[in-house]
N, C-alpha and C. Protein backbone atom coordinates (compact mmCIF):
# COMPACT_ATOMS: atom_id res chain seq x y z
N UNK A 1 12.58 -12.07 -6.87
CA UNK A 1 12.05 -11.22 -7.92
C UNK A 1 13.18 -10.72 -8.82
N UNK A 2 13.06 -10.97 -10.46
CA UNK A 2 14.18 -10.42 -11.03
C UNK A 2 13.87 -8.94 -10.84
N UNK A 3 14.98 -8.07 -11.65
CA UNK A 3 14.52 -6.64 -12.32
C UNK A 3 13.47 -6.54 -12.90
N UNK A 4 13.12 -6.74 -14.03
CA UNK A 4 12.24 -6.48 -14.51
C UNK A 4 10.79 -6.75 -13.75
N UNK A 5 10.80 -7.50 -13.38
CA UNK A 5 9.43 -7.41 -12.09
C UNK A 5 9.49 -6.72 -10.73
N UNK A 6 10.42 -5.98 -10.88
CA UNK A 6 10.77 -4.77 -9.49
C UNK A 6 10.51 -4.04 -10.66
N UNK A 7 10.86 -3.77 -11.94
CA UNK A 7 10.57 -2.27 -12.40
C UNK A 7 8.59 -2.29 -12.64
N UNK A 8 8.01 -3.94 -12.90
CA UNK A 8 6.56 -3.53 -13.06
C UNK A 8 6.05 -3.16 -11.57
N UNK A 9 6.46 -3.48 -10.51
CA UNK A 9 5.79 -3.14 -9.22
C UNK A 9 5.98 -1.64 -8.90
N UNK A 10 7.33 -0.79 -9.67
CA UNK A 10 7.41 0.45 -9.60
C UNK A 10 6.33 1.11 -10.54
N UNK A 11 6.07 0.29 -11.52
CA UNK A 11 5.16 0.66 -12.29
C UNK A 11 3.83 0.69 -12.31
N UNK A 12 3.26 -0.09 -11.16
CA UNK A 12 2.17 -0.12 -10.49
C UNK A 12 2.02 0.69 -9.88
N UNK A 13 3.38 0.76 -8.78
CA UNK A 13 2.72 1.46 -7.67
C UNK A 13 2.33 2.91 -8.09
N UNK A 14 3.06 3.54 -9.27
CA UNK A 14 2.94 4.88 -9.73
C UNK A 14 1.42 4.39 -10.65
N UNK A 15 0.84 3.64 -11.09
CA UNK A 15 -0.76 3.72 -11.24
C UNK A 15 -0.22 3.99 -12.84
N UNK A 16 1.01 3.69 -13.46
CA UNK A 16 0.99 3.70 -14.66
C UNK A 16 0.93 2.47 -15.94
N UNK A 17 0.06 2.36 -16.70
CA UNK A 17 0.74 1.30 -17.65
C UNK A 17 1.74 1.07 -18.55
N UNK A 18 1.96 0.25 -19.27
CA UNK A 18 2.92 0.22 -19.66
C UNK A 18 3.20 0.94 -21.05
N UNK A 19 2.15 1.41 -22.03
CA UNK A 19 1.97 2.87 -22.38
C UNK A 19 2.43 3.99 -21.96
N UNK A 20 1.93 4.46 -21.04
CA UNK A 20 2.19 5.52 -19.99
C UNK A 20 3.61 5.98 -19.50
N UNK A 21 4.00 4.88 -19.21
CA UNK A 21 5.27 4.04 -18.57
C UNK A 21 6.60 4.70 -19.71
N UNK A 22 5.96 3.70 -21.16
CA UNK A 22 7.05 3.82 -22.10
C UNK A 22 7.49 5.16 -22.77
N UNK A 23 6.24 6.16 -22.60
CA UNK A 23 5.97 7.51 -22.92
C UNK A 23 6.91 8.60 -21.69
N UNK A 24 6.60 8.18 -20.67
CA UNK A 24 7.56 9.03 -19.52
C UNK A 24 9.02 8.98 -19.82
N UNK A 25 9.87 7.37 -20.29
CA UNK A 25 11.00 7.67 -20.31
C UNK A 25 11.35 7.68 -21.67
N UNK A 26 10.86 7.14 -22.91
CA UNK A 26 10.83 7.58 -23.98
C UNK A 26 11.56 6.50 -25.09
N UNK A 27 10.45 5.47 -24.74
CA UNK A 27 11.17 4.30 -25.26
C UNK A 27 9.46 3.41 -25.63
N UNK A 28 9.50 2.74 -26.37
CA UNK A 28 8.33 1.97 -26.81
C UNK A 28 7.97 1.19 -26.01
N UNK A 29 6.44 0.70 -26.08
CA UNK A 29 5.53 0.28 -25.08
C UNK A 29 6.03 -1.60 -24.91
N UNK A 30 6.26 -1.91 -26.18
CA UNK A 30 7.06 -3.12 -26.51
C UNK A 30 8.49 -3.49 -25.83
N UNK A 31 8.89 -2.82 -25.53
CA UNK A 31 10.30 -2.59 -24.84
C UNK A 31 10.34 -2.93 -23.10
N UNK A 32 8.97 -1.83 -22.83
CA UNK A 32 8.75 -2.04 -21.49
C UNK A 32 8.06 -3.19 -21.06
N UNK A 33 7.32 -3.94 -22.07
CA UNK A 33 7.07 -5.30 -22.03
C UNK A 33 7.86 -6.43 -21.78
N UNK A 34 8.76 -6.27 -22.90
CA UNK A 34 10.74 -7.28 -22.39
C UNK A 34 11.00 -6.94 -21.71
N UNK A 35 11.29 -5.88 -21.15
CA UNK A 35 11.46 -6.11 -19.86
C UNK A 35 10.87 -6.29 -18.54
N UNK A 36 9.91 -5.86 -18.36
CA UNK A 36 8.78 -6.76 -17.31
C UNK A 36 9.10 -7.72 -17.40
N UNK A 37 8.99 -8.78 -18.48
CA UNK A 37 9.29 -10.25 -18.33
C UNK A 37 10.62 -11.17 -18.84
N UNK A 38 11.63 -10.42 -18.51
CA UNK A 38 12.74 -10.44 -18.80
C UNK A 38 13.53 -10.91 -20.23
N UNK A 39 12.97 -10.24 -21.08
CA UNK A 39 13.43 -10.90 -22.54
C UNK A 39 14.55 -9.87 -22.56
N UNK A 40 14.40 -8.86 -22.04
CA UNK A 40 15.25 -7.48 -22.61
C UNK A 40 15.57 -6.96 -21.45
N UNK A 41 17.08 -6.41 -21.18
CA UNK A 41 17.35 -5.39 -20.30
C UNK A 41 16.99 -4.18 -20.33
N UNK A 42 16.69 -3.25 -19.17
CA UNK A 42 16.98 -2.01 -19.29
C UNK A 42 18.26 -1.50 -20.03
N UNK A 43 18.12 -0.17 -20.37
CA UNK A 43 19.34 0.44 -20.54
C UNK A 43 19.62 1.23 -19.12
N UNK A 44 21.06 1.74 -18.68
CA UNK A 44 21.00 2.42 -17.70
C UNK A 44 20.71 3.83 -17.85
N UNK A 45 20.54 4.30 -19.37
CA UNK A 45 19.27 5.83 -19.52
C UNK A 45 18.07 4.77 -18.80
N UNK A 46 16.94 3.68 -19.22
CA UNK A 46 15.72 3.61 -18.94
C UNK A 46 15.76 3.38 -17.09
N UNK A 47 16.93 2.96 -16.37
CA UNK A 47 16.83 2.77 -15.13
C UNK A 47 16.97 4.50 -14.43
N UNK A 48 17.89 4.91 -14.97
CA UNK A 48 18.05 6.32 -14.53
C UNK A 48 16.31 7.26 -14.54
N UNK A 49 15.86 7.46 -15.51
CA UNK A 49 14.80 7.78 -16.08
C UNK A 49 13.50 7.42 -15.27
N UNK A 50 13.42 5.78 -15.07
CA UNK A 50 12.48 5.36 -14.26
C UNK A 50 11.99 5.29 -12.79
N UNK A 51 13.70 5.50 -11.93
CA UNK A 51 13.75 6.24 -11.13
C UNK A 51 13.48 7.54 -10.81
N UNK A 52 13.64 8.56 -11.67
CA UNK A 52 13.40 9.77 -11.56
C UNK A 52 11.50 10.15 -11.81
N UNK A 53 11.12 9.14 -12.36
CA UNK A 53 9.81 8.79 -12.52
C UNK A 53 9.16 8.76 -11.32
N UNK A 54 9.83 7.83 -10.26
CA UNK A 54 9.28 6.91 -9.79
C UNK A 54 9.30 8.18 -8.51
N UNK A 55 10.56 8.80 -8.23
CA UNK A 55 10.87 9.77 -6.79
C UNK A 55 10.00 10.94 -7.22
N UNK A 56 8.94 11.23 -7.94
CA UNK A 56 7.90 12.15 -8.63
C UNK A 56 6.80 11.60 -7.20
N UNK A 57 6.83 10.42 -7.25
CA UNK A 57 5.95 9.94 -5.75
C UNK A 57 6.59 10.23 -4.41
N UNK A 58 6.26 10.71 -3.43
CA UNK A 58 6.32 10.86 -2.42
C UNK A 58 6.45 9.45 -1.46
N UNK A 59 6.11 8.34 -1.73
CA UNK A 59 6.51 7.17 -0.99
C UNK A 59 7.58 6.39 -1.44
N UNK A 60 7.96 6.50 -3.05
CA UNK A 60 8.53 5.79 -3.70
C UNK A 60 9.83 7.13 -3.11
N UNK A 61 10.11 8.10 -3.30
CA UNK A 61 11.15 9.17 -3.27
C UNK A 61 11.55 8.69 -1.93
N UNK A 62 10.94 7.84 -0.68
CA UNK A 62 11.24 7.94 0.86
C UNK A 62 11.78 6.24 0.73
N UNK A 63 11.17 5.61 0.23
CA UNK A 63 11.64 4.26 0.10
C UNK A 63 12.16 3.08 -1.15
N UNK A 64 12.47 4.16 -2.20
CA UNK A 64 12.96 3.21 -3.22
C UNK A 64 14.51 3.45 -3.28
N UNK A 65 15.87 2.61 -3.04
CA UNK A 65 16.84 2.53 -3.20
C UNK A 65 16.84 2.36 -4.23
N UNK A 66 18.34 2.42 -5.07
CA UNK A 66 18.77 1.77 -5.91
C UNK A 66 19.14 0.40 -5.56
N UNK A 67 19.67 0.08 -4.44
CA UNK A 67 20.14 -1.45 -4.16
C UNK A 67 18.93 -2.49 -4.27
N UNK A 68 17.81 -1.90 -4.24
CA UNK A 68 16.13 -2.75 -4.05
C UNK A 68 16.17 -3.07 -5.71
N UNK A 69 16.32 -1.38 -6.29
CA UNK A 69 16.01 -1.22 -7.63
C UNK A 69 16.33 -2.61 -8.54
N UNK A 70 17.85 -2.81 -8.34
CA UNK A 70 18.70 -3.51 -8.98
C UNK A 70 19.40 -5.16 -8.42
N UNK A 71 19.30 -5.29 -7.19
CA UNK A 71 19.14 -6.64 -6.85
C UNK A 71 18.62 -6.81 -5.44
N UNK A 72 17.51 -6.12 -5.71
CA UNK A 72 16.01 -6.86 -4.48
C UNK A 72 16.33 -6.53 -3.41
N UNK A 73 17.63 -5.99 -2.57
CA UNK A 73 17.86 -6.07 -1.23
C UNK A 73 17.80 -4.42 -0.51
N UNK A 74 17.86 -4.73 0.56
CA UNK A 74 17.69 -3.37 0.80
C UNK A 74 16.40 -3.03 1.13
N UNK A 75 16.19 -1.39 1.29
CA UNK A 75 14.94 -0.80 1.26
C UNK A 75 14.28 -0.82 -0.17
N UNK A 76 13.18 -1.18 0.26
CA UNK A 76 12.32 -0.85 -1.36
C UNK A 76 11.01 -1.09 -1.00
N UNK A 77 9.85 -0.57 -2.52
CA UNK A 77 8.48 -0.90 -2.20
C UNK A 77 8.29 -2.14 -1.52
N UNK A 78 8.87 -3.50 -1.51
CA UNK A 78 8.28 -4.29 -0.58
C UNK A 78 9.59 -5.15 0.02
N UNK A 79 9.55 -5.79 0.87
CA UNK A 79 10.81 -6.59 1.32
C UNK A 79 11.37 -5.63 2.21
């Protein structure tokens, strides 16, 4: 799984779209699109941000690393 499809599964699991999504950290809905499907990187404001999003959940705050966040390994929503 690249990044950007670890950040839409964070983005699921919080029950947000990608509207929703682009509004929390404060960046356009288009943006969070490239990156879901990897046209576009995060910035490390939108990774910082999306994390802090994400530890707002109580399962994601107990099991989302950064090492999952950023290259798949580790603890994280799945794997």
């Amino acid at each position: 799984l690249g990044l950007g499809h670890r950040l839409k599964i964070i983005r699921t699991v919080l029950n947000l779209d990608q509207r929703q999504m682009s509004e929390r950290i404060g960046t356009a809905q288009s943006q969070i699109s490239k990156i879901e499907i990897g046209r576009s990187a995060p910035t490390l404001n939108h990774l910082l941000l999306i994390k802090k999003v994400a530890e707002e959940d109580e399962y994601l705050r107990e099991n989302l690393t950064w090492e999952w966040i950023i290259e798949g390994k580790g603890k994280g929503i799945i794997g």
